[in-house]
PDB file of N, CA and C in Angstrom:
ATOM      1  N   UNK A   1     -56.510 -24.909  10.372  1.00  0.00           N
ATOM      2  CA  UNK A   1     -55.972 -23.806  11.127  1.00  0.00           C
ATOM      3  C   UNK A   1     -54.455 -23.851  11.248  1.00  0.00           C
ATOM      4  N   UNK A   2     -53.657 -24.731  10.954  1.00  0.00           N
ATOM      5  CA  UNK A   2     -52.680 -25.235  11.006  1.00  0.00           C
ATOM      6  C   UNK A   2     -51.778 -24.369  10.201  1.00  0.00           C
ATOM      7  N   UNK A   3     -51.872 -24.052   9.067  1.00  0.00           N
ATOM      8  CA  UNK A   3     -51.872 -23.422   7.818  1.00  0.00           C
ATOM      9  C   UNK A   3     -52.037 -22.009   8.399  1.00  0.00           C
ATOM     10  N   UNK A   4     -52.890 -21.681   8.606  1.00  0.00           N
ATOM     11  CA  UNK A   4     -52.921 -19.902   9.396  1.00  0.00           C
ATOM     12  C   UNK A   4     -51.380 -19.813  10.518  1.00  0.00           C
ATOM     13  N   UNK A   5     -51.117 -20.761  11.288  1.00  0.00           N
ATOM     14  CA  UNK A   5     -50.086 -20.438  12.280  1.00  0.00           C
ATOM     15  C   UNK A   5     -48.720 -20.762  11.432  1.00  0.00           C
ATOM     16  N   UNK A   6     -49.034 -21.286  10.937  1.00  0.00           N
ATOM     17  CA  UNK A   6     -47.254 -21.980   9.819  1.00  0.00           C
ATOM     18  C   UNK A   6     -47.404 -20.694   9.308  1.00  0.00           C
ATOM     19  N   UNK A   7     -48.194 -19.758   8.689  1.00  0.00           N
ATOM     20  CA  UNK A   7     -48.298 -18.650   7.642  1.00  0.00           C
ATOM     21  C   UNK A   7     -48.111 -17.591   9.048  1.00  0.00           C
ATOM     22  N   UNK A   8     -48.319 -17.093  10.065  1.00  0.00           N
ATOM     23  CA  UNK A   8     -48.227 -16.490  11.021  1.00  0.00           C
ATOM     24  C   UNK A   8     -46.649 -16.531  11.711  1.00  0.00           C
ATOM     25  N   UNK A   9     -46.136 -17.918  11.648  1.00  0.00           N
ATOM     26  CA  UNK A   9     -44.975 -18.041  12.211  1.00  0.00           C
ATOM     27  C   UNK A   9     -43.650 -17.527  11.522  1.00  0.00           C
ATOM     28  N   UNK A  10     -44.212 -17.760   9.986  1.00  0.00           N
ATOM     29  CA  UNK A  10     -43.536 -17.606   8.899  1.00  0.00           C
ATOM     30  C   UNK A  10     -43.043 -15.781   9.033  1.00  0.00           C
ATOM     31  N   UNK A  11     -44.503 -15.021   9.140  1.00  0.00           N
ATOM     32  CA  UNK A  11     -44.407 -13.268   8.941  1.00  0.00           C
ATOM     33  C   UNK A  11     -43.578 -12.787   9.827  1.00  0.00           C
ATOM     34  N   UNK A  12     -43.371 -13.326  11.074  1.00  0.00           N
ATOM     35  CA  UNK A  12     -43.138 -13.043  12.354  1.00  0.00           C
ATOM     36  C   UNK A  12     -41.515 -13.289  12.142  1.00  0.00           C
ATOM     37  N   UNK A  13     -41.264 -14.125  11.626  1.00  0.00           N
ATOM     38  CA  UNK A  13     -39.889 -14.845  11.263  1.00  0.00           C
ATOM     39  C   UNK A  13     -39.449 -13.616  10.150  1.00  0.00           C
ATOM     40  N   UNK A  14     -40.070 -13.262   9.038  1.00  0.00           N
ATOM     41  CA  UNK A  14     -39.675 -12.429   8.305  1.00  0.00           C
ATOM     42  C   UNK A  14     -39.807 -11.173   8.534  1.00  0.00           C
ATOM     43  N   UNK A  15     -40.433 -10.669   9.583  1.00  0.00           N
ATOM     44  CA  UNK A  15     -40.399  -9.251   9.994  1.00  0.00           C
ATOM     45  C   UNK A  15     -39.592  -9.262  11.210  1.00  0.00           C
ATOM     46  N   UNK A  16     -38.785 -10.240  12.299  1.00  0.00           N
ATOM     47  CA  UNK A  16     -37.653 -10.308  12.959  1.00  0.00           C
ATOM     48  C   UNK A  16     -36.749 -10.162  12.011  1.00  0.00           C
ATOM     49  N   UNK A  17     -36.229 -11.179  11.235  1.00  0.00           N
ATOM     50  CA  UNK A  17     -35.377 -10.648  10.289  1.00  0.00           C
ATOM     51  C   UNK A  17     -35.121  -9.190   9.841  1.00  0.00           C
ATOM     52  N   UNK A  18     -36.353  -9.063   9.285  1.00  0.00           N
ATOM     53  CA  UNK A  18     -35.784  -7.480   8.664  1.00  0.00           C
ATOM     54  C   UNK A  18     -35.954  -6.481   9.645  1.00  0.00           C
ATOM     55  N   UNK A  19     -36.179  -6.869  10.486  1.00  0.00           N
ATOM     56  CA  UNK A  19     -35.472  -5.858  11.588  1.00  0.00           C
ATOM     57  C   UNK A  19     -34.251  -5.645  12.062  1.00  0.00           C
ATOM     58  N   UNK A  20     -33.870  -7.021  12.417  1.00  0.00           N
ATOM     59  CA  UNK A  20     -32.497  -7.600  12.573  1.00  0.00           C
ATOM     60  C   UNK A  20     -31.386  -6.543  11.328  1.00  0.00           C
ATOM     61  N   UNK A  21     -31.966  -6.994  10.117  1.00  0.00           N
ATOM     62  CA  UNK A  21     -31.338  -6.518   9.228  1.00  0.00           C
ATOM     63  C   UNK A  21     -31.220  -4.791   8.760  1.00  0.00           C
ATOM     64  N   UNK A  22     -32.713  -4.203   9.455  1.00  0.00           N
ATOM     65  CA  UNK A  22     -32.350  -2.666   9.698  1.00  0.00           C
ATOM     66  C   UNK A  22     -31.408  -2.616  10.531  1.00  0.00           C
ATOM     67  N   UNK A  23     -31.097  -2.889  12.006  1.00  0.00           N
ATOM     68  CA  UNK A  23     -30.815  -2.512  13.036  1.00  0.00           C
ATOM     69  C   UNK A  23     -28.978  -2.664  12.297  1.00  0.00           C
ATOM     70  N   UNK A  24     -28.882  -4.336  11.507  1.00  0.00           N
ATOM     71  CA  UNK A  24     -27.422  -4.045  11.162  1.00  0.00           C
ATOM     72  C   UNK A  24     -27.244  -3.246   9.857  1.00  0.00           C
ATOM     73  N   UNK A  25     -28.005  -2.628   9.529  1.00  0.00           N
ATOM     74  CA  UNK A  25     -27.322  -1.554   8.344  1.00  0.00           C
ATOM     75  C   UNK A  25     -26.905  -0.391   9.058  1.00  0.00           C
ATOM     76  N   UNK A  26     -27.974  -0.036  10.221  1.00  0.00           N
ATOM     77  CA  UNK A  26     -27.968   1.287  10.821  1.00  0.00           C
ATOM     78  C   UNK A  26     -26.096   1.077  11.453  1.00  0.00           C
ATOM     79  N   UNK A  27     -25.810  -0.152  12.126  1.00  0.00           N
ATOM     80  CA  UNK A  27     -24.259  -0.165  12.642  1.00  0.00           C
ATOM     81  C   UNK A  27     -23.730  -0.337  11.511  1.00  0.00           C
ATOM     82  N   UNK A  28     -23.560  -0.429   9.979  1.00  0.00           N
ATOM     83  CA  UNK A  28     -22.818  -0.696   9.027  1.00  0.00           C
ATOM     84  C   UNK A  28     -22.640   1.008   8.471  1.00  0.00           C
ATOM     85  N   UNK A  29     -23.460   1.429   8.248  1.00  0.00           N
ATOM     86  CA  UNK A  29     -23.538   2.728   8.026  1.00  0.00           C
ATOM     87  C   UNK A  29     -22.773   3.609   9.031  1.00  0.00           C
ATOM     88  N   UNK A  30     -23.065   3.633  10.351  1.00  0.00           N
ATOM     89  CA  UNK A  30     -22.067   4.198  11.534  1.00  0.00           C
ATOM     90  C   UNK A  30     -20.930   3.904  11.333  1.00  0.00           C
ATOM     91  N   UNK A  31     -20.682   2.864  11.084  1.00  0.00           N
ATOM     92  CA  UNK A  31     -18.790   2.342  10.936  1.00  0.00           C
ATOM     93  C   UNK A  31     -18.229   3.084   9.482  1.00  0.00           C
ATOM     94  N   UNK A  32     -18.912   3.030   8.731  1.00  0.00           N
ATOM     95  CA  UNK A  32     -18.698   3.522   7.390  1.00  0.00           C
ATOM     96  C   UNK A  32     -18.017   5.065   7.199  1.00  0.00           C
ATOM     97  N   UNK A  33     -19.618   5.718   8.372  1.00  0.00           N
ATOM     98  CA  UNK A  33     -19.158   7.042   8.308  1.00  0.00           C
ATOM     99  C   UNK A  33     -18.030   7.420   9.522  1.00  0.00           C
ATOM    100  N   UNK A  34     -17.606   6.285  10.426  1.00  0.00           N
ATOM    101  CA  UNK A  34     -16.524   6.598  11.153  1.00  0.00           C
ATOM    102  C   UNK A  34     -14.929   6.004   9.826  1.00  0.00           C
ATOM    103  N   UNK A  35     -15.526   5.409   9.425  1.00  0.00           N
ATOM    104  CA  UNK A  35     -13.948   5.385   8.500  1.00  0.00           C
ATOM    105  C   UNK A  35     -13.934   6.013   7.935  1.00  0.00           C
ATOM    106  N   UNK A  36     -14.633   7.108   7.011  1.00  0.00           N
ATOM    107  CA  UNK A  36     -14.372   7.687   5.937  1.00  0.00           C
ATOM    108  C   UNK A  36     -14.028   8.777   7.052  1.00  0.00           C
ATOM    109  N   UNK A  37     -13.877   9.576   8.291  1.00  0.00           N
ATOM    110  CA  UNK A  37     -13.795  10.595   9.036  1.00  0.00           C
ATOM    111  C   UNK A  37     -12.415  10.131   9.162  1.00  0.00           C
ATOM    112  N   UNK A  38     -12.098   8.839   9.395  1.00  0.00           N
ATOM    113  CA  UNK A  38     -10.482   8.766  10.050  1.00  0.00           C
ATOM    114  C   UNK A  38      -9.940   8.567   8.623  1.00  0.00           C
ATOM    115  N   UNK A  39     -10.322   8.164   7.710  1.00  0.00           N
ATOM    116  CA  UNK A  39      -9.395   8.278   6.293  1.00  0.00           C
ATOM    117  C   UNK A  39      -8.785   9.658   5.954  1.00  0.00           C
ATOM    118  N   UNK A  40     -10.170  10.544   6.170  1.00  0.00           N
ATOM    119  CA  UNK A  40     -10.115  11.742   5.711  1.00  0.00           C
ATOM    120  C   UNK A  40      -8.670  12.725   6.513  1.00  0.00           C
ATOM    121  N   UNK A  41      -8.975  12.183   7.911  1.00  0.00           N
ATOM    122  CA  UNK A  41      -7.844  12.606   8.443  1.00  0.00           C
ATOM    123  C   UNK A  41      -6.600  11.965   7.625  1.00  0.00           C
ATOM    124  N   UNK A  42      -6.720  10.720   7.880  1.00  0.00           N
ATOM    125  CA  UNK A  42      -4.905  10.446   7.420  1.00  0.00           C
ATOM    126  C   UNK A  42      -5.029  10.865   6.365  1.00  0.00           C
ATOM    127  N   UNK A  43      -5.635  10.568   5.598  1.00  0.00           N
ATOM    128  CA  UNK A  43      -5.522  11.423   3.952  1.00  0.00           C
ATOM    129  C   UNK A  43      -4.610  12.958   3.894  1.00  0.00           C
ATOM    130  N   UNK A  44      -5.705  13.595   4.784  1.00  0.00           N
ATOM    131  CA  UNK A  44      -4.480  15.019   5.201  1.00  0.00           C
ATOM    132  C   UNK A  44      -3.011  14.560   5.948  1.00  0.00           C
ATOM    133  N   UNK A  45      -3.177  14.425   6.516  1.00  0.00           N
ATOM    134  CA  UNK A  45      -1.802  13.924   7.414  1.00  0.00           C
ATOM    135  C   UNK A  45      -1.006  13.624   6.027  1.00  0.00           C
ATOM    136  N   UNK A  46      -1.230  13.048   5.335  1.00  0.00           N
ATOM    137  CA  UNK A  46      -0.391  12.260   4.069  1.00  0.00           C
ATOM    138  C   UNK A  46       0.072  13.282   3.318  1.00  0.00           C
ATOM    139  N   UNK A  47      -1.041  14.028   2.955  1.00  0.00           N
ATOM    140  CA  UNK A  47      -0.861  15.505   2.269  1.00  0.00           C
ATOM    141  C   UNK A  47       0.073  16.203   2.633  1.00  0.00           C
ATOM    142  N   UNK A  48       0.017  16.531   3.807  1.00  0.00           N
ATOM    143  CA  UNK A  48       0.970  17.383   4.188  1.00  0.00           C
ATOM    144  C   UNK A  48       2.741  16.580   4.385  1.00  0.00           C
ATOM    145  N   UNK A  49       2.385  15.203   4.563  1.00  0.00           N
ATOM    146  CA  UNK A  49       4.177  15.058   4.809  1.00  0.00           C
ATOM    147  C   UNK A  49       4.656  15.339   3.335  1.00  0.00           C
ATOM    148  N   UNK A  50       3.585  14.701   2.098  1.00  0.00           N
ATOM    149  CA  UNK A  50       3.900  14.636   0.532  1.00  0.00           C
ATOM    150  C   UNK A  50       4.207  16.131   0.455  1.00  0.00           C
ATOM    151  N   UNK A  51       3.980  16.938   1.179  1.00  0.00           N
ATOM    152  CA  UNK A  51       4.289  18.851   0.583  1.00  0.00           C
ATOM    153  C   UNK A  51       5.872  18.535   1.314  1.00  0.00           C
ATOM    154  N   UNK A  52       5.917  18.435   2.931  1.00  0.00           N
ATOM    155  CA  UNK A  52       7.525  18.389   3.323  1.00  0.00           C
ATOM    156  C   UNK A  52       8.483  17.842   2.299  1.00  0.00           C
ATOM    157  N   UNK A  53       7.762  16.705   2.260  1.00  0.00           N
ATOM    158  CA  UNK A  53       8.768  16.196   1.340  1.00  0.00           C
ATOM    159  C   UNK A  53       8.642  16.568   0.203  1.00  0.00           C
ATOM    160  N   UNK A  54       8.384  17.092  -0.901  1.00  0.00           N
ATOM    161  CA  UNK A  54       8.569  18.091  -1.985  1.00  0.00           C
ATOM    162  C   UNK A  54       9.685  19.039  -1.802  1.00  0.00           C
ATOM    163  N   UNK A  55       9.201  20.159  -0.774  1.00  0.00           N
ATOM    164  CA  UNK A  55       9.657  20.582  -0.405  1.00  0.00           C
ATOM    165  C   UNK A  55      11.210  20.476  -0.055  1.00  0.00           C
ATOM    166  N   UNK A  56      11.480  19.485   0.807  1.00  0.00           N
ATOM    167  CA  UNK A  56      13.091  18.900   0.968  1.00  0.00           C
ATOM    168  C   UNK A  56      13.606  18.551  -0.278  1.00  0.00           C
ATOM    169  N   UNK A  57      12.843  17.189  -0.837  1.00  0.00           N
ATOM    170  CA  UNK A  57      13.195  17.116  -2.343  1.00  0.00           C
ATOM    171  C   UNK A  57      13.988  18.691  -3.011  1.00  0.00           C
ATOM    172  N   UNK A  58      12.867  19.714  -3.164  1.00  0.00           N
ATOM    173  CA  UNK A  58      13.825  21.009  -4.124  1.00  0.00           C
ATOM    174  C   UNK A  58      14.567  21.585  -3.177  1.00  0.00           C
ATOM    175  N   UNK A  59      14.950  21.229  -2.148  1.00  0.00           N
ATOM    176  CA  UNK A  59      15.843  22.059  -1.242  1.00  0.00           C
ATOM    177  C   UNK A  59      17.245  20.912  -2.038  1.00  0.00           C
ATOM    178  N   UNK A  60      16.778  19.932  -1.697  1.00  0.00           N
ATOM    179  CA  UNK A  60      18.057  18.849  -1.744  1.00  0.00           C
ATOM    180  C   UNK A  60      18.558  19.343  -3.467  1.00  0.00           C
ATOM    181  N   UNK A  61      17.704  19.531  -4.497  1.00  0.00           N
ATOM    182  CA  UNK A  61      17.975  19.470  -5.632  1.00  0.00           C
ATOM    183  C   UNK A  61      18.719  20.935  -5.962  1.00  0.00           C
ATOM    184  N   UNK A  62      18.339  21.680  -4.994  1.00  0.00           N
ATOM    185  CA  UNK A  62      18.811  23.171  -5.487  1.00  0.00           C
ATOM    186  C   UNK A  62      20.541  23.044  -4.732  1.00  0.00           C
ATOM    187  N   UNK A  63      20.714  22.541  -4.088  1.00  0.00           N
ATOM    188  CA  UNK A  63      22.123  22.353  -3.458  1.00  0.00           C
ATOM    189  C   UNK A  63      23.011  21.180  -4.190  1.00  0.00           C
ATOM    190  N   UNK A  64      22.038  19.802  -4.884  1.00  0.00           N
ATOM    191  CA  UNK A  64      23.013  19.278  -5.860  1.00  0.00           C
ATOM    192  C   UNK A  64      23.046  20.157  -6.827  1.00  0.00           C
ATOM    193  N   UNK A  65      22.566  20.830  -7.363  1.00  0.00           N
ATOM    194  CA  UNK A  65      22.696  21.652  -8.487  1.00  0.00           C
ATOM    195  C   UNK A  65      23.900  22.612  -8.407  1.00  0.00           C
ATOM    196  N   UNK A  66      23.427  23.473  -7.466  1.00  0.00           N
ATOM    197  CA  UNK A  66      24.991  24.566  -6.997  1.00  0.00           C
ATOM    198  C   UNK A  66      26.354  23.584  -7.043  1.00  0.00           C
ATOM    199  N   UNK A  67      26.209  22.036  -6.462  1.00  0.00           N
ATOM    200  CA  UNK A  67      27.828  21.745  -6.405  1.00  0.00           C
ATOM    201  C   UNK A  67      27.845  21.357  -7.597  1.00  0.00           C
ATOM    202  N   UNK A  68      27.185  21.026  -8.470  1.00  0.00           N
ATOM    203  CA  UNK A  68      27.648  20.393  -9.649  1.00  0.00           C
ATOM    204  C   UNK A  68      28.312  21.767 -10.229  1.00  0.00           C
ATOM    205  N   UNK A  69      27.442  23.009 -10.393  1.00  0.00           N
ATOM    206  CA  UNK A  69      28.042  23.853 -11.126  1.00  0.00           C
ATOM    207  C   UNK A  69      29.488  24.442 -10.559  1.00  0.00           C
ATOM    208  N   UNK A  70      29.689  24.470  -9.163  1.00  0.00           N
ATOM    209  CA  UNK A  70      30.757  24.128  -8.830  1.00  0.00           C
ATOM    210  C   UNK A  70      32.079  23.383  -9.299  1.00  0.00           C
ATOM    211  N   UNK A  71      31.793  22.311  -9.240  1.00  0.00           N
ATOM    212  CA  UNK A  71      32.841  21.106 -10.339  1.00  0.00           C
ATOM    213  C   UNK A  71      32.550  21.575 -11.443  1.00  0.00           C
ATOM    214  N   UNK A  72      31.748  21.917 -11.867  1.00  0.00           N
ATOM    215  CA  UNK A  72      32.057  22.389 -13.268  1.00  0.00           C
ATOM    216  C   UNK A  72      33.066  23.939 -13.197  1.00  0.00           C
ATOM    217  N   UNK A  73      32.997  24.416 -12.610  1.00  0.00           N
ATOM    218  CA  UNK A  73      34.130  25.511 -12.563  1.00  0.00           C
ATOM    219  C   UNK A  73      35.417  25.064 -12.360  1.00  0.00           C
ATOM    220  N   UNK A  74      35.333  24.125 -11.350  1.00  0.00           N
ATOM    221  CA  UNK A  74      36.715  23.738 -10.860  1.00  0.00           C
ATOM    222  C   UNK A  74      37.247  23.373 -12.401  1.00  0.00           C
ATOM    223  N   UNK A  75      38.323  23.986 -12.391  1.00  0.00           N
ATOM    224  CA  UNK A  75      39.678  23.441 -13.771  1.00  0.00           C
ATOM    225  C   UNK A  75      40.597  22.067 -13.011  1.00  0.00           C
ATOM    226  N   UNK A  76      40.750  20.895 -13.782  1.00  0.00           N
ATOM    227  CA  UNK A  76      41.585  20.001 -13.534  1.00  0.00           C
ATOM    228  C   UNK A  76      42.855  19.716 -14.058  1.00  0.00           C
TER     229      UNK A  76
END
């Protein structure tokens, strides 16, 4: 009979476990889908400074451009 409870203690041991081990996928999965929600945000956030700054970028480039053609008019 000895053998029946070692084999009993054993199932009991392996079906705690995989419970254990549902219960931590179910919090691995929650965290998962809370990072990919806050990525998603900064991701935008990122987006949009990368447009400002484009943006400034051809502002800045359209005004070196005018002075250069500038000096280029100027006669020395």
């Amino acid at each position: 009979m000895d053998i029946f409870v070692t084999l009993e203690e054993r199932v009991e041991r392996i079906i705690a476990s995989y419970r254990e081990q549902q219960t931590r996928l179910a919090v691995l999965e929650q965290e998962n889908e809370s990072l990919k929600e806050s990525e998603s945000g900064r991701i935008a956030e990122l987006e949009q400074r990368l447009a400002g700054l484009e943006a400034e970028r051809a502002a800045l480039r359209e005004r070196l451009e005018r002075l250069i053609a500038l000096l280029g008019s100027v006669e020395l």
